[in-house]
Protein backbone atom coordinates (compact mmCIF):
# COMPACT_ATOMS: atom_id res chain seq x y z
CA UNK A 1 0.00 0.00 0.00
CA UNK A 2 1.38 3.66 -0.94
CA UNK A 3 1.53 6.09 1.48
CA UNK A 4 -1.20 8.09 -0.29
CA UNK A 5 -3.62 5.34 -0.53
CA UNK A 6 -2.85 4.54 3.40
CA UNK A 7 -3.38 8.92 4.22
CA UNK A 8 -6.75 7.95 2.13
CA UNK A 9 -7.52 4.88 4.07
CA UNK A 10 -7.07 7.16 7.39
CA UNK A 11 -8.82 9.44 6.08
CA UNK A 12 -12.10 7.66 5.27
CA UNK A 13 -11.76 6.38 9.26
CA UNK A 14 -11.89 9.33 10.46
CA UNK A 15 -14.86 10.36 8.31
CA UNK A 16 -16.23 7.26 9.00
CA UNK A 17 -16.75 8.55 12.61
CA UNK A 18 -20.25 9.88 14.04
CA UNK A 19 -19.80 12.96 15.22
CA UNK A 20 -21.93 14.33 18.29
CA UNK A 21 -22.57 17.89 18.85
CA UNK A 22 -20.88 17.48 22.73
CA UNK A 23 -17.59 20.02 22.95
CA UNK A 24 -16.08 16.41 23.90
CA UNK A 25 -16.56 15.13 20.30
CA UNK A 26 -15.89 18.48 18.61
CA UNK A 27 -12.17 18.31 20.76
CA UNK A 28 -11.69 14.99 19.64
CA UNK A 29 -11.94 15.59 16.25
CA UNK A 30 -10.44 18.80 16.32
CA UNK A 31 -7.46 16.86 17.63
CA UNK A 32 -7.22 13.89 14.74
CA UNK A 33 -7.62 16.63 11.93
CA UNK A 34 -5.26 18.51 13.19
CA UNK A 35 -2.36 16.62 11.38
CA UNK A 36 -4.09 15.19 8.40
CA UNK A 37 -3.39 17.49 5.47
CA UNK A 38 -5.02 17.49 1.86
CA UNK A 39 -2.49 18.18 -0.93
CA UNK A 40 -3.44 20.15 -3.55
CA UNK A 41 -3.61 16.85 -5.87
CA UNK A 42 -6.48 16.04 -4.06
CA UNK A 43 -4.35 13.23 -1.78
CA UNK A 44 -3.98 13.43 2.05
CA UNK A 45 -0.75 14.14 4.19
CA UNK A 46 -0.43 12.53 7.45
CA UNK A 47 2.10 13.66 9.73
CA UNK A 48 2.65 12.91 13.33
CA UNK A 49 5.28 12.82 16.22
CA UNK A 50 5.53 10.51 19.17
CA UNK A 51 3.65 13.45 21.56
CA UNK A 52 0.65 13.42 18.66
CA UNK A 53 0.79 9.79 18.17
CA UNK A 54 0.43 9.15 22.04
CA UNK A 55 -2.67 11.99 22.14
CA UNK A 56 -4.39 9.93 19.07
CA UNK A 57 -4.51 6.75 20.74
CA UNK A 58 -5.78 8.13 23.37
CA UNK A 59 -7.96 10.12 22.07
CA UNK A 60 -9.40 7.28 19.96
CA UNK A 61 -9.64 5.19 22.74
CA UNK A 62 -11.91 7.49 24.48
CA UNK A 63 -14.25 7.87 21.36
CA UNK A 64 -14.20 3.49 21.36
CA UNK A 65 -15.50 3.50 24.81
CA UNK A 66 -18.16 6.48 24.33
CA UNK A 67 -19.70 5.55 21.26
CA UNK A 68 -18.72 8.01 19.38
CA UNK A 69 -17.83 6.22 16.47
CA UNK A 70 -20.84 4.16 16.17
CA UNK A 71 -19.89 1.72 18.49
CA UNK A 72 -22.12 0.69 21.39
CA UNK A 73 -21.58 -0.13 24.82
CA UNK A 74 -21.58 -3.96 25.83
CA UNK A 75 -24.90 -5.04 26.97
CA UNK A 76 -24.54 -6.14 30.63
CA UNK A 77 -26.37 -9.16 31.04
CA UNK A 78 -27.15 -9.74 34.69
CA UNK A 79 -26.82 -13.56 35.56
CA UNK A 80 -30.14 -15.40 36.34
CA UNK A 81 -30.67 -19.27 37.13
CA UNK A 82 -33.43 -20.98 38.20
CA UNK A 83 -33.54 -24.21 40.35
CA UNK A 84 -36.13 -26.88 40.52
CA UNK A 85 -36.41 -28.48 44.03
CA UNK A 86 -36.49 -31.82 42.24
CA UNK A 87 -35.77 -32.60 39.00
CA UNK A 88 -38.79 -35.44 38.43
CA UNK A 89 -42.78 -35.14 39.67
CA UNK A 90 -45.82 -36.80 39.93
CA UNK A 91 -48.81 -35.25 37.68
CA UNK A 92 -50.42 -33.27 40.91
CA UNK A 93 -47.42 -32.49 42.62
CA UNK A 94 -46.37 -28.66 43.20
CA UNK A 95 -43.59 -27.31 41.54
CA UNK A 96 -41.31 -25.04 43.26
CA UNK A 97 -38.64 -23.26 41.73
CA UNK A 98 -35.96 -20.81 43.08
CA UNK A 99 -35.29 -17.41 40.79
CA UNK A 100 -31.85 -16.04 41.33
CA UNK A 101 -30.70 -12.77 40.13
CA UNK A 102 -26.92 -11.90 40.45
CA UNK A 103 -26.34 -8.53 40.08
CA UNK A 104 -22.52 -8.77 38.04
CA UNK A 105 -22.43 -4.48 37.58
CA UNK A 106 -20.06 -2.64 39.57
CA UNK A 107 -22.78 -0.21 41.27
CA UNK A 108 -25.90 -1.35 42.42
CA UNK A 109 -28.98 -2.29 40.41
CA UNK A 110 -33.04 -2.29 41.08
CA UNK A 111 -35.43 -4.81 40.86
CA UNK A 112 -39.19 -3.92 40.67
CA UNK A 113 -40.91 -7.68 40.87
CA UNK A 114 -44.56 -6.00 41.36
CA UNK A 115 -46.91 -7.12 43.40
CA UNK A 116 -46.36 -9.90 45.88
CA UNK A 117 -42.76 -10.43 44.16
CA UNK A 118 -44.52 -11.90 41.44
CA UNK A 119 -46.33 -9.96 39.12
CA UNK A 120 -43.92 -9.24 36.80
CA UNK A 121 -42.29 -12.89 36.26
CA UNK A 122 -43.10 -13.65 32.75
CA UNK A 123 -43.28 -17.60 32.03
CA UNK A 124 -43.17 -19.59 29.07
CA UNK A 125 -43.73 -23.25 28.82
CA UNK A 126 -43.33 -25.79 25.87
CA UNK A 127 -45.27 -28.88 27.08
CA UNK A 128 -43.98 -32.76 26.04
CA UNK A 129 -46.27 -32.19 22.54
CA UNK A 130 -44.07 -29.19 21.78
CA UNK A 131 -46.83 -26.54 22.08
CA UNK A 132 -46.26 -23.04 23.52
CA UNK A 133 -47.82 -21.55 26.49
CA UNK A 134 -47.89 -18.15 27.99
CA UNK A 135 -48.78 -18.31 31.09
CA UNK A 136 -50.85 -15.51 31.88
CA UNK A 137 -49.31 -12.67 34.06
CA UNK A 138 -50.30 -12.36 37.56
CA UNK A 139 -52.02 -9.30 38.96
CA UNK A 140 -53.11 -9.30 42.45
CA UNK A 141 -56.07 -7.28 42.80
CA UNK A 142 -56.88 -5.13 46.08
CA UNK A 143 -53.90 -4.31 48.86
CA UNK A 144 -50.80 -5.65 48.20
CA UNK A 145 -47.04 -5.31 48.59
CA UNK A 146 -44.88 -4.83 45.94
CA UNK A 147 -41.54 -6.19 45.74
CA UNK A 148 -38.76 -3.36 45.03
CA UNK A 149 -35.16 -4.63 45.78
CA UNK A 150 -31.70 -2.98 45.35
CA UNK A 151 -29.10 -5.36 44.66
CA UNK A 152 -25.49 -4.72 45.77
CA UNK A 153 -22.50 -5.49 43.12
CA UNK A 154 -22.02 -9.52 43.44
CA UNK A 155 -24.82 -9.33 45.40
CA UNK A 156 -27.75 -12.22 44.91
CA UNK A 157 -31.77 -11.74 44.96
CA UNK A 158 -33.44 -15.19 45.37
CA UNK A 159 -37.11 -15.95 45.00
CA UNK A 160 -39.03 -19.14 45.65
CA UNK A 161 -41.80 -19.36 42.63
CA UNK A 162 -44.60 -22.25 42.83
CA UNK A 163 -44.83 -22.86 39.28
CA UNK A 164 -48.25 -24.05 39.85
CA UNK A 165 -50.03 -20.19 40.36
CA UNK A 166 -48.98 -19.90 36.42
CA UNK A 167 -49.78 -23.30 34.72
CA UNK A 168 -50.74 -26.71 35.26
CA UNK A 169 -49.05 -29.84 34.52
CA UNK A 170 -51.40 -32.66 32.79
CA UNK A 171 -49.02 -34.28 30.94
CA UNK A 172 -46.93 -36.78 31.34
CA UNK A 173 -43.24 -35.40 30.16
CA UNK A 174 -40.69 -33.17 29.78
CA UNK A 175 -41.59 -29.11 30.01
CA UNK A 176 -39.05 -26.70 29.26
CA UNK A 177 -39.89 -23.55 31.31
CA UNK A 178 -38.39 -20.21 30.90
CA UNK A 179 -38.38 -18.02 33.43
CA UNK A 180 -38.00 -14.09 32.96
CA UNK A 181 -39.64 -10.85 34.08
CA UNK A 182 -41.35 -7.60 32.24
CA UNK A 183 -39.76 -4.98 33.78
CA UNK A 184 -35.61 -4.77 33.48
CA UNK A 185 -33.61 -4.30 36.15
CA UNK A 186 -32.37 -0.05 36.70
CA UNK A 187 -29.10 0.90 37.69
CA UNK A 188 -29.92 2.70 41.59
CA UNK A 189 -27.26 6.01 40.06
CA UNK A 190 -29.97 7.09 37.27
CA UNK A 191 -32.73 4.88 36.38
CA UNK A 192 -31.32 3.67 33.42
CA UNK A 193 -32.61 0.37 32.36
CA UNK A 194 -29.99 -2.84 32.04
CA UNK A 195 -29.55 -4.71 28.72
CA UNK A 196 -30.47 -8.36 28.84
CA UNK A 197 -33.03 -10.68 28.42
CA UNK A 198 -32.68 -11.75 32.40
CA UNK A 199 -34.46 -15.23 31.11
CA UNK A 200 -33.64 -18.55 33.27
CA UNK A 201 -34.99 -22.22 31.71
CA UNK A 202 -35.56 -24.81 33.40
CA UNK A 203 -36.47 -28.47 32.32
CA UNK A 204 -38.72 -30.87 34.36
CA UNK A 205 -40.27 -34.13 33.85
CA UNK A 206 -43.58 -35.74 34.70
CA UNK A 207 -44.43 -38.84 35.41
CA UNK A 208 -48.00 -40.30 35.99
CA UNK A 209 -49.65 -39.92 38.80
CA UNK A 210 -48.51 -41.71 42.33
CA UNK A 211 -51.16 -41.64 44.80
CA UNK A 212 -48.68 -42.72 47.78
CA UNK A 213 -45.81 -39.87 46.64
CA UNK A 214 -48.56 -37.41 46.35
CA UNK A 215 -49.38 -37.80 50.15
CA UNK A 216 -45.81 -38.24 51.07
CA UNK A 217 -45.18 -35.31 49.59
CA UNK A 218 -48.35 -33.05 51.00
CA UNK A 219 -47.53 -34.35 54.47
CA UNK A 220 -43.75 -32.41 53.65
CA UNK A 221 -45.47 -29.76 52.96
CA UNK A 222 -47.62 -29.10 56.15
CA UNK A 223 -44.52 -29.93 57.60
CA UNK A 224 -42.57 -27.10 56.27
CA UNK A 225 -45.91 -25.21 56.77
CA UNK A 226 -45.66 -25.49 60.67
CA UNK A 227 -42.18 -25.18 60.69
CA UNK A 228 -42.03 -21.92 59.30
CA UNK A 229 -40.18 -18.57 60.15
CA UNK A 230 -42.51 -16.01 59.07
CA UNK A 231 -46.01 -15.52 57.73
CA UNK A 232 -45.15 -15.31 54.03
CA UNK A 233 -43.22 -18.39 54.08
CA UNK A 234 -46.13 -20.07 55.45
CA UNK A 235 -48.70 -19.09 53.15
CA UNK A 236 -46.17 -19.80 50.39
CA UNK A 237 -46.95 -23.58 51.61
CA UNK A 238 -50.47 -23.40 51.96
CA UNK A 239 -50.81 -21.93 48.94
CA UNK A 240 -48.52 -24.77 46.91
CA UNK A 241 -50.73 -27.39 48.92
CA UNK A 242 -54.06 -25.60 47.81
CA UNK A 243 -52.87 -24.79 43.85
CA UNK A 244 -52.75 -28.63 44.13
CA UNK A 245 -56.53 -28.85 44.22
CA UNK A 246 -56.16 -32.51 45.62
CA UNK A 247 -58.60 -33.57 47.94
CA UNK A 248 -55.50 -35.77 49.14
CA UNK A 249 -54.34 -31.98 50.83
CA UNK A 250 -57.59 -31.83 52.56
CA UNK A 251 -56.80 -33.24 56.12
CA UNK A 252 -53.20 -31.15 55.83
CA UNK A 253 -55.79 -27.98 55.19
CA UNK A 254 -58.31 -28.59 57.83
CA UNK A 255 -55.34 -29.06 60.08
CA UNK A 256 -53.50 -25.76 58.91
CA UNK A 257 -57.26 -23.83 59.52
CA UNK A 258 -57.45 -24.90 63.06
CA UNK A 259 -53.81 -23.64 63.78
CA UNK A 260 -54.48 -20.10 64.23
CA UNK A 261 -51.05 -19.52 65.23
CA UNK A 262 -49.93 -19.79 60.96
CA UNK A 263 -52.41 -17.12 59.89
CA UNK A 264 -52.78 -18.41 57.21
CA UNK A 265 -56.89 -18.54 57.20
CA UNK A 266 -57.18 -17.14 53.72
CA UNK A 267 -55.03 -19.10 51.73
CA UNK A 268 -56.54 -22.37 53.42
CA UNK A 269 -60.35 -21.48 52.72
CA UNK A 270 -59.23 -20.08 48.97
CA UNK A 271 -57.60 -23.62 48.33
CA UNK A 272 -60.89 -25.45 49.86
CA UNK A 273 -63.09 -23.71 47.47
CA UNK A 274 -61.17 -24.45 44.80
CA UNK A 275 -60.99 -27.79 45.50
CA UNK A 276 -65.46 -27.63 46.15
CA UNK A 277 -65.86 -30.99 46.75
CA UNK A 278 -68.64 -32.65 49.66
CA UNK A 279 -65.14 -32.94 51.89
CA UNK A 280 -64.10 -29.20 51.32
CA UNK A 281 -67.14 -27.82 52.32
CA UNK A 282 -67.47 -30.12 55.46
CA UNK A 283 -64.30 -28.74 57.08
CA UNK A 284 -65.55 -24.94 55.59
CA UNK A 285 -69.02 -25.03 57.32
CA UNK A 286 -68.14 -25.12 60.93
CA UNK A 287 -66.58 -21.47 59.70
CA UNK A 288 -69.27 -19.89 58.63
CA UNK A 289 -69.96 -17.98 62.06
CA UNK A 290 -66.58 -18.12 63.62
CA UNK A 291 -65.72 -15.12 66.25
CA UNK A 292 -62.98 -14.13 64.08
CA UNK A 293 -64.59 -11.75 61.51
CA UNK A 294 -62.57 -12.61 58.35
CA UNK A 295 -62.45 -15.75 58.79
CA UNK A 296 -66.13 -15.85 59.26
CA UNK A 297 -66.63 -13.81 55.64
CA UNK A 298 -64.33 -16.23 53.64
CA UNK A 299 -66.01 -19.27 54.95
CA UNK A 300 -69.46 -18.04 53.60
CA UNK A 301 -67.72 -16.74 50.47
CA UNK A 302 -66.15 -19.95 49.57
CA UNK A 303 -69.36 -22.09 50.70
CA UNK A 304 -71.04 -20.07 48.31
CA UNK A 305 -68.89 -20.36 45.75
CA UNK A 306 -68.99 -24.26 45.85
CA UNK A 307 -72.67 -24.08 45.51
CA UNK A 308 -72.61 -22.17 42.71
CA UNK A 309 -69.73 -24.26 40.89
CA UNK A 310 -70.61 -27.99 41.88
CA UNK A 311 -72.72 -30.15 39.98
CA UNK A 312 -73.26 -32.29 43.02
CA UNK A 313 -76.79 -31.89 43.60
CA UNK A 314 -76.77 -33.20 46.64
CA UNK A 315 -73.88 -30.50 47.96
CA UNK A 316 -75.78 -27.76 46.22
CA UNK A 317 -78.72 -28.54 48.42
CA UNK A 318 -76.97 -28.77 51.33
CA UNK A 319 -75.48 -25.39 51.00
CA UNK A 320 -78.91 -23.22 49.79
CA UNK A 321 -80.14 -24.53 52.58
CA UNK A 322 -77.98 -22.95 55.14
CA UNK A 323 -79.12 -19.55 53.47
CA UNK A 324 -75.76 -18.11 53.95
CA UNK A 325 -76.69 -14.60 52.14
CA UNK A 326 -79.39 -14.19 54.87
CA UNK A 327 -76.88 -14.92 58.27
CA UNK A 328 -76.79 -11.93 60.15
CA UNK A 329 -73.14 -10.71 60.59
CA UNK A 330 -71.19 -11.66 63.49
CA UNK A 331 -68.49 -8.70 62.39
CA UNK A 332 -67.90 -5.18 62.25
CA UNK A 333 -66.55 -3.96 58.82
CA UNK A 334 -65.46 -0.65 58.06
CA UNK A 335 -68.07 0.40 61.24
CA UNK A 336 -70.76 -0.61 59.72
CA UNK A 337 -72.64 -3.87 61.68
């Protein structure tokens, strides 16, 4: 290559360059033009000492890491896993799944999961026949919390997802499951959203149904329910035991009602009227005028509810006949009687 033809092939670099309107850019370029030098010919002289040559790498150093030469910055794609608590299940059997979120930045990061910490997971399923599912998105209705979370550099933001409030499981096979949420995480400094997908899959397989596994594993569950260390761990159990909608979870329910110690009233009587069988509504009844006023109120709701859902006649009887609409309440709400 001649030494015009190289001057030219600097030349068109340079030119090649988007130019901002910041004084940063305009300095920049200032700089590099500086010592190229169009002959009269119509060729370009480039001349430089060591003192330039040092000041143009520099220089074009800066505009690689600003962008301004078209280049972008590097996405930063936070790390996200997600981890079964068993790789195999019986057709029936909740799913749970930890969500982790390492934040690999050097500044901190935020993380706005919506309501309950799970609004705004987004999940996609391929089932064993190879169809596509979109779960439907989750959104609480009434008071609720909503999970915000700043994550330290290196730091780690775990969640523990029942798969089961998204989807069910009715075949037997392999699901794929991707796991990734609507909003992207901010940097704390200026709101500026992360690049990334943030999407964690997971694979898990079902087998049929297993009648004795099933209980083994509801009893584990009520277990875990007892045992734990604050009130939305527990009614992260209840509810996996309810989404079940086994009558099999029925004496770990009526159990988990009578404990008033769990609090965890609501998600109980929620799961027994989904389940609306003759044995749900047995344990609900002797609710329906308990002291305790919301308890009383979802014990009526949910009776209702199975009576308007079941196409046991016998059940439906049963429950019109208690006239729950006409009970006089044994509550004060919002000072009304």
């Amino acid at each position: 290559m001649t030494a015009d033809s190289e001057d030219d092939a600097v030349s068109q670099r340079v030119e090649s360059c988007t130019i901002g309107t910041g004084l940063r850019d305009k300095l920049i370029f200032g700089f590099i033009t500086s010592f190229i030098e169009q002959k009269p010919n119509g060729t370009w002289m480039f001349t430089i000492n060591q003192e330039q040559c040092e000041r143009l790498i520099l220089s074009l150093l800066l505009l690689l890491t600003t962008g301004a030469c078209g280049f972008t910055p590097r996405p930063i794609n936070l790390k996200t896993s997600a981890t079964p608590n068993a790789r195999n299940f019986s057709i029936g059997e909740p799913v749970f799944v930890t969500w982790a979120l390492v934040n690999t930045t050097a500044e901190p990061i935020r993380v706005n999961l919506g309501a309950f910490s799970r609004e705004h997971f987004v999940i996609r399923i391929k089932d064993p026949s190879g169809n596509s599912i979109n779960a439907a998105r989750l959104h609480p209705s009434g008071y609720h919390s909503v999970g915000i979370f700043t994550i330290e550099p290196a730091a780690t933001l775990t969640q523990h997802l029942v798969l089961n409030r998204w989807a069910v499981f009715p075949k037997m096979g392999i699901y794929s499951i991707q796991i990734g949420i609507a909003e992207r995480p901010v940097r704390v400094r200026d709101n500026a959203p992360l690049d990334g997908d943030f999407i964690a899959t997971v694979e898990i397989e079902f087998f049929a149904r297993n009648e004795e596994r099933l209980k083994q594993r509801y009893g584990d569950l009520y277990r875990r329910l007892i045992e734990a260390n604050s009130a939305d761990e527990a009614s992260t159990f209840a509810t996996a035991l309810g989404l079940a909608g086994d009558e099999l979870t029925i004496p770990f329910l009526a159990q988990a009602l009578a404990n008033r110690r769990l609090m965890v009233e609501q998600d109980v009587i929620s799961a027994l009227a989904r389940i609306g069988t003759q044995q749900a509504a047995d344990v609900l009844i002797p609710y329906v005028n308990d002291p305790k006023d919301l308890i009383s109120v979802n014990a009526r709701t949910a009776l209702i509810e199975i009576r308007d859902k079941t196409t046991d006649a016998k059940l439906k009887r049963q429950i019109s006949k208690m006239r729950i609409e006409e009970l006089k309440p044994v509550y004060k709400l919002f000072g009304r009687p």
